[in-house]
N, C-alpha and C. Protein backbone atom coordinates (compact mmCIF):
# COMPACT_ATOMS: atom_id res chain seq x y z
N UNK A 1 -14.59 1.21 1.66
CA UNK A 1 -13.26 1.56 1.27
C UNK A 1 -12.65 0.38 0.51
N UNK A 2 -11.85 0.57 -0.54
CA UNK A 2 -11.63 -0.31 -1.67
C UNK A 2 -9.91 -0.87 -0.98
N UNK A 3 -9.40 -1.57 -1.12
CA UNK A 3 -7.98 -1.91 -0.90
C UNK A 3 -7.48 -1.80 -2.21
N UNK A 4 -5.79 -1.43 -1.90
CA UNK A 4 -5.09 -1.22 -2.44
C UNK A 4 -5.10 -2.29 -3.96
N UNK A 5 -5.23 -3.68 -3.46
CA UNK A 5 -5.74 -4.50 -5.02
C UNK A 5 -6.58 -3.98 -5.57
N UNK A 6 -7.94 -3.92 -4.74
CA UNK A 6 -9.36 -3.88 -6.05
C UNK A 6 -9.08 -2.58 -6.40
N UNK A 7 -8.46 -1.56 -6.15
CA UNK A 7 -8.13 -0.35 -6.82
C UNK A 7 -7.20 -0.43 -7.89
N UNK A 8 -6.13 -1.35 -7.85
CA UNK A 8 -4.98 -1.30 -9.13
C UNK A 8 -5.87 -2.18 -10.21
N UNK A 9 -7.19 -3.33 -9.52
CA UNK A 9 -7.51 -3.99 -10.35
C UNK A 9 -8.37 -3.64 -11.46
N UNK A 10 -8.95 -2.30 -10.73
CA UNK A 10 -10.22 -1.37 -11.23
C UNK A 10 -9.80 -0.79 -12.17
N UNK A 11 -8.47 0.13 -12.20
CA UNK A 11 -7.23 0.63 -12.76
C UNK A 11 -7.26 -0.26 -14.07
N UNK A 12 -6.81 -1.06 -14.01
CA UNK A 12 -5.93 -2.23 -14.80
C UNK A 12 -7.25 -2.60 -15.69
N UNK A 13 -8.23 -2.78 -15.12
CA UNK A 13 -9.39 -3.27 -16.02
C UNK A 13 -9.46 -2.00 -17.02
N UNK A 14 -9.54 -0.69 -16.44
CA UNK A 14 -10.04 0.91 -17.11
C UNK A 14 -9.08 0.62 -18.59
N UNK A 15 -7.35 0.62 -17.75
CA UNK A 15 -6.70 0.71 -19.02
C UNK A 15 -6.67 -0.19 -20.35
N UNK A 16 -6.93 -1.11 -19.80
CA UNK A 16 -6.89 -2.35 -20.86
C UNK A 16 -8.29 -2.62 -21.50
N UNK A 17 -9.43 -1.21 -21.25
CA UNK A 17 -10.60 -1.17 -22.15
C UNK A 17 -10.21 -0.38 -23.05
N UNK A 18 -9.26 1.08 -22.41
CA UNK A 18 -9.10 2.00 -23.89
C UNK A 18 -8.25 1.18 -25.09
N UNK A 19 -9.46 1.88 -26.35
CA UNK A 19 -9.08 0.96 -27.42
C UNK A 19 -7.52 1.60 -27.85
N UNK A 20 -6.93 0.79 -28.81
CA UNK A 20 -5.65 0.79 -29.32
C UNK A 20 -5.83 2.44 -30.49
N UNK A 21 -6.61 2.85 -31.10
CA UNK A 21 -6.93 3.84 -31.66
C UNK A 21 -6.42 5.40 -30.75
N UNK A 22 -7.21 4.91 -29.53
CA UNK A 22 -7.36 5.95 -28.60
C UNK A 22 -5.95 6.41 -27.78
N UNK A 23 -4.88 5.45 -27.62
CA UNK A 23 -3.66 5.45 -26.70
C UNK A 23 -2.99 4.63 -27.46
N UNK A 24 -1.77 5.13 -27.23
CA UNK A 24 -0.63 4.43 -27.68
C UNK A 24 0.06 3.14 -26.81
N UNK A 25 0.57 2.08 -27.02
CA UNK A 25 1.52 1.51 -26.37
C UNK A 25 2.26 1.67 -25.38
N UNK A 26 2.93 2.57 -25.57
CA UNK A 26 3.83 3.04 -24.32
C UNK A 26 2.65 3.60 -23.39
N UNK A 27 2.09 4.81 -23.83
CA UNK A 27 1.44 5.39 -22.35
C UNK A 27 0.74 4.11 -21.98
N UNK A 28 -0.03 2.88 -22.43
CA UNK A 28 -0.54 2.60 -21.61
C UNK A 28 0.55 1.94 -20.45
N UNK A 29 1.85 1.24 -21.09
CA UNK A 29 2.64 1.48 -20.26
C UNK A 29 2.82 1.90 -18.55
N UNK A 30 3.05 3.50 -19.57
CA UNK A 30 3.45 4.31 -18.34
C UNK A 30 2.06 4.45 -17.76
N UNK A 31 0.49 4.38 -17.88
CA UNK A 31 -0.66 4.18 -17.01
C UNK A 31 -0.21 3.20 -16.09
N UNK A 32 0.20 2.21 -17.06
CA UNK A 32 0.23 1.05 -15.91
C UNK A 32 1.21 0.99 -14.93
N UNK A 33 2.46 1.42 -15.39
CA UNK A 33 3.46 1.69 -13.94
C UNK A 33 2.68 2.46 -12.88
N UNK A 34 2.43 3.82 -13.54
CA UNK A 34 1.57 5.02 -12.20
C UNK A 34 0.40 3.91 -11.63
N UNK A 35 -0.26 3.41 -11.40
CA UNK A 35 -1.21 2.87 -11.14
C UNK A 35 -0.68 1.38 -10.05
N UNK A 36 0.42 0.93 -10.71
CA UNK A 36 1.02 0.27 -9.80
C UNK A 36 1.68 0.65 -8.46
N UNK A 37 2.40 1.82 -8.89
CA UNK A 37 3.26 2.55 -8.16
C UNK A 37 1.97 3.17 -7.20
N UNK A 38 1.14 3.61 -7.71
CA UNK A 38 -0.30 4.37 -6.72
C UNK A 38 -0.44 3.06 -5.59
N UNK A 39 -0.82 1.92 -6.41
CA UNK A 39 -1.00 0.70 -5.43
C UNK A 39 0.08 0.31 -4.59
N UNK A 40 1.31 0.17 -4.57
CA UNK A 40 2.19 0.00 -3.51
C UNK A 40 1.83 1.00 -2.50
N UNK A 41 1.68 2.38 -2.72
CA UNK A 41 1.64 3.44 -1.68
C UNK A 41 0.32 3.16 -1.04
N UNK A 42 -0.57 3.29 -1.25
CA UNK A 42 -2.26 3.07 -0.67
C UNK A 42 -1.67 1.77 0.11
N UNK A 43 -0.90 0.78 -0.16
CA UNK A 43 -1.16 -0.57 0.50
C UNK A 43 -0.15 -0.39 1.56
N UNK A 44 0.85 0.44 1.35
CA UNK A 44 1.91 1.23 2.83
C UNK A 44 0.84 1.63 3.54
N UNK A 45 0.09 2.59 3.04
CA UNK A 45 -0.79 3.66 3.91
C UNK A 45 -1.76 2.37 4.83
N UNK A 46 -2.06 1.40 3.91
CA UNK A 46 -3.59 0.26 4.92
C UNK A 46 -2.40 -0.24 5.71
N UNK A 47 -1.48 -0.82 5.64
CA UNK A 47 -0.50 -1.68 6.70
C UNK A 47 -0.42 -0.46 7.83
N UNK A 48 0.32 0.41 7.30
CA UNK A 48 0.48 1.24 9.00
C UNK A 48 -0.80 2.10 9.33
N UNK A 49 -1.87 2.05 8.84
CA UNK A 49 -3.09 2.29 9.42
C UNK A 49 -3.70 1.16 10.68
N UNK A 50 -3.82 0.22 10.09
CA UNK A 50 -4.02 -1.12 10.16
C UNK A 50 -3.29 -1.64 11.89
N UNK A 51 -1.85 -0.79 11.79
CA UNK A 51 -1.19 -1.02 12.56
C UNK A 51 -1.46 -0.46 13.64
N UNK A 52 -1.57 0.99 13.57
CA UNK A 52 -1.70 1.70 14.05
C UNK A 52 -3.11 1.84 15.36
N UNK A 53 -3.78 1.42 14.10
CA UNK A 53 -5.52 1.01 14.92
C UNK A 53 -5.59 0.31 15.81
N UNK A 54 -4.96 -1.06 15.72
CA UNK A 54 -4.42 -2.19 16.85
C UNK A 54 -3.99 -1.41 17.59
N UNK A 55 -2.82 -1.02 17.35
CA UNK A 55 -1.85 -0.87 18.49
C UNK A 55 -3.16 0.44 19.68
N UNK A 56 -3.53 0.98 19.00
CA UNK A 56 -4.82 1.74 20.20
C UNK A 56 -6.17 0.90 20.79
N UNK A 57 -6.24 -0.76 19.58
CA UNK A 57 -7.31 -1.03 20.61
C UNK A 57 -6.01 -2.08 21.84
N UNK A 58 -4.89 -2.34 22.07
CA UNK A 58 -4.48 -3.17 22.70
C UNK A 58 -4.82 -2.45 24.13
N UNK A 59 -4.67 -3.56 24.99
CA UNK A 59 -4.74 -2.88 26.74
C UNK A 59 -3.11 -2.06 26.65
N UNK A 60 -3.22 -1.94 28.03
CA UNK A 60 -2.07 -1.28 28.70
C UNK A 60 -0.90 -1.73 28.89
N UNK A 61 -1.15 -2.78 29.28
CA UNK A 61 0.11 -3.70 29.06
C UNK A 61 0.88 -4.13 27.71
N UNK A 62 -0.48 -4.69 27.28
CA UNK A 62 0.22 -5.24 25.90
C UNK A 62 0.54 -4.21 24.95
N UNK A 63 0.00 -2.96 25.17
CA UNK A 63 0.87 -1.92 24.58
C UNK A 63 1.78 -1.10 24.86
N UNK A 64 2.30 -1.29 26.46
CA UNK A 64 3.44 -0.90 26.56
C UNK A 64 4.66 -2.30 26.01
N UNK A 65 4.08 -3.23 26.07
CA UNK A 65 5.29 -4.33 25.11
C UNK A 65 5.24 -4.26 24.39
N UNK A 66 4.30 -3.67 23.35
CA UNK A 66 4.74 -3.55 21.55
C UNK A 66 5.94 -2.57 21.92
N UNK A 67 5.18 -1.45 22.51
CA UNK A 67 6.23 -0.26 22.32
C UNK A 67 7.22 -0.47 22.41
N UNK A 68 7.85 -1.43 23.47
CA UNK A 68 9.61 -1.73 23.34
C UNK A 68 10.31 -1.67 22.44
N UNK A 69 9.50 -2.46 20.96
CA UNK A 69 9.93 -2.44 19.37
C UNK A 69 9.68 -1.81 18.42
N UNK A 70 8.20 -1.11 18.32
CA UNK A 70 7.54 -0.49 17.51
C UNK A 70 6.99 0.98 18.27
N UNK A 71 6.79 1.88 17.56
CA UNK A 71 6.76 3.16 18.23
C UNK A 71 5.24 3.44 17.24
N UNK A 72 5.04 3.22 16.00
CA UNK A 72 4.07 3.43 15.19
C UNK A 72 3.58 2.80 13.43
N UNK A 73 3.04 2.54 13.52
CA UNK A 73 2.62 2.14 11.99
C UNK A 73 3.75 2.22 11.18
N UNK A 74 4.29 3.27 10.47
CA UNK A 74 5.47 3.75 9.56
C UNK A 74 6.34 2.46 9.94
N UNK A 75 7.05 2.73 10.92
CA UNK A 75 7.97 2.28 11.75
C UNK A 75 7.62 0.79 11.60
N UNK A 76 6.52 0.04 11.88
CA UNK A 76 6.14 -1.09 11.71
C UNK A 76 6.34 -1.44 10.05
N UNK A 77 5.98 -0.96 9.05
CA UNK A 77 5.85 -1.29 8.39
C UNK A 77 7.63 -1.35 7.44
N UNK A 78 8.47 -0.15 8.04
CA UNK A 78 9.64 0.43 7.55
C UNK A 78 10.44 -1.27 7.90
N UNK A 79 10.51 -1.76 9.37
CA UNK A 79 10.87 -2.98 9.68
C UNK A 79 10.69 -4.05 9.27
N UNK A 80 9.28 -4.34 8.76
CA UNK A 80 8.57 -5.49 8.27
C UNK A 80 9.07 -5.84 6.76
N UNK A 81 8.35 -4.54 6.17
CA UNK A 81 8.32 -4.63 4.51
C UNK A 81 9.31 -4.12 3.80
N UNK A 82 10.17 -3.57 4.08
CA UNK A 82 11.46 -3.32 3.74
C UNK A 82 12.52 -3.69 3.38
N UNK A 83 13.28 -4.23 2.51
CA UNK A 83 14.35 -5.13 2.32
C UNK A 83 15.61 -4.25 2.72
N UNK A 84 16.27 -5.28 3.58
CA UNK A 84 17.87 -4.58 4.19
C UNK A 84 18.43 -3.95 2.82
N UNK A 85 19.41 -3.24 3.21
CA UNK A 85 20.08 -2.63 2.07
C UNK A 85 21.46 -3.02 2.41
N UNK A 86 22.84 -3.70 1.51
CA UNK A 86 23.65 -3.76 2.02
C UNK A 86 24.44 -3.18 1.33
């Protein structure tokens, strides 16, 4: 399974082979936003996977003390990576 980098990087290499003949400026552009924007989401999805997996290999204990704060992956990640909004 590839992470969220070597996938935008794989991406990023593809677009920046099609020749200038073949695509215009802008779309490659807009390739390259979608492809970024793809990579933020895949790299949400590995963090609260990631999270998630832990939190089932922890014992009993130590996973009833996460739980006090964290309920699941999402949630972990919504807290973590998220910038306050004011």
């Amino acid at each position: 399974m590839k992470t969220a980098v070597q996938e935008l990087v794989d991406e990023l290499l593809f677009i920046e082979s099609i020749k200038e003949n073949e695509i215009t400026k802008s779309n490659k552009a807009i390739l390259t936003t979608a492809a970024i924007k793809q990579a933020f989401e895949k790299e949400k999805e590995q963090i609260m996977d990631a999270y998630d997996r832990g939190y089932k290999a922890c014992d009993l204990d130590e996973a009833l003390e996460i739980n006090k704060t964290m309920f699941s992956g999402e949630r972990y990640y919504e807290q973590t990576y998220k910038p306050e909004t004011i």
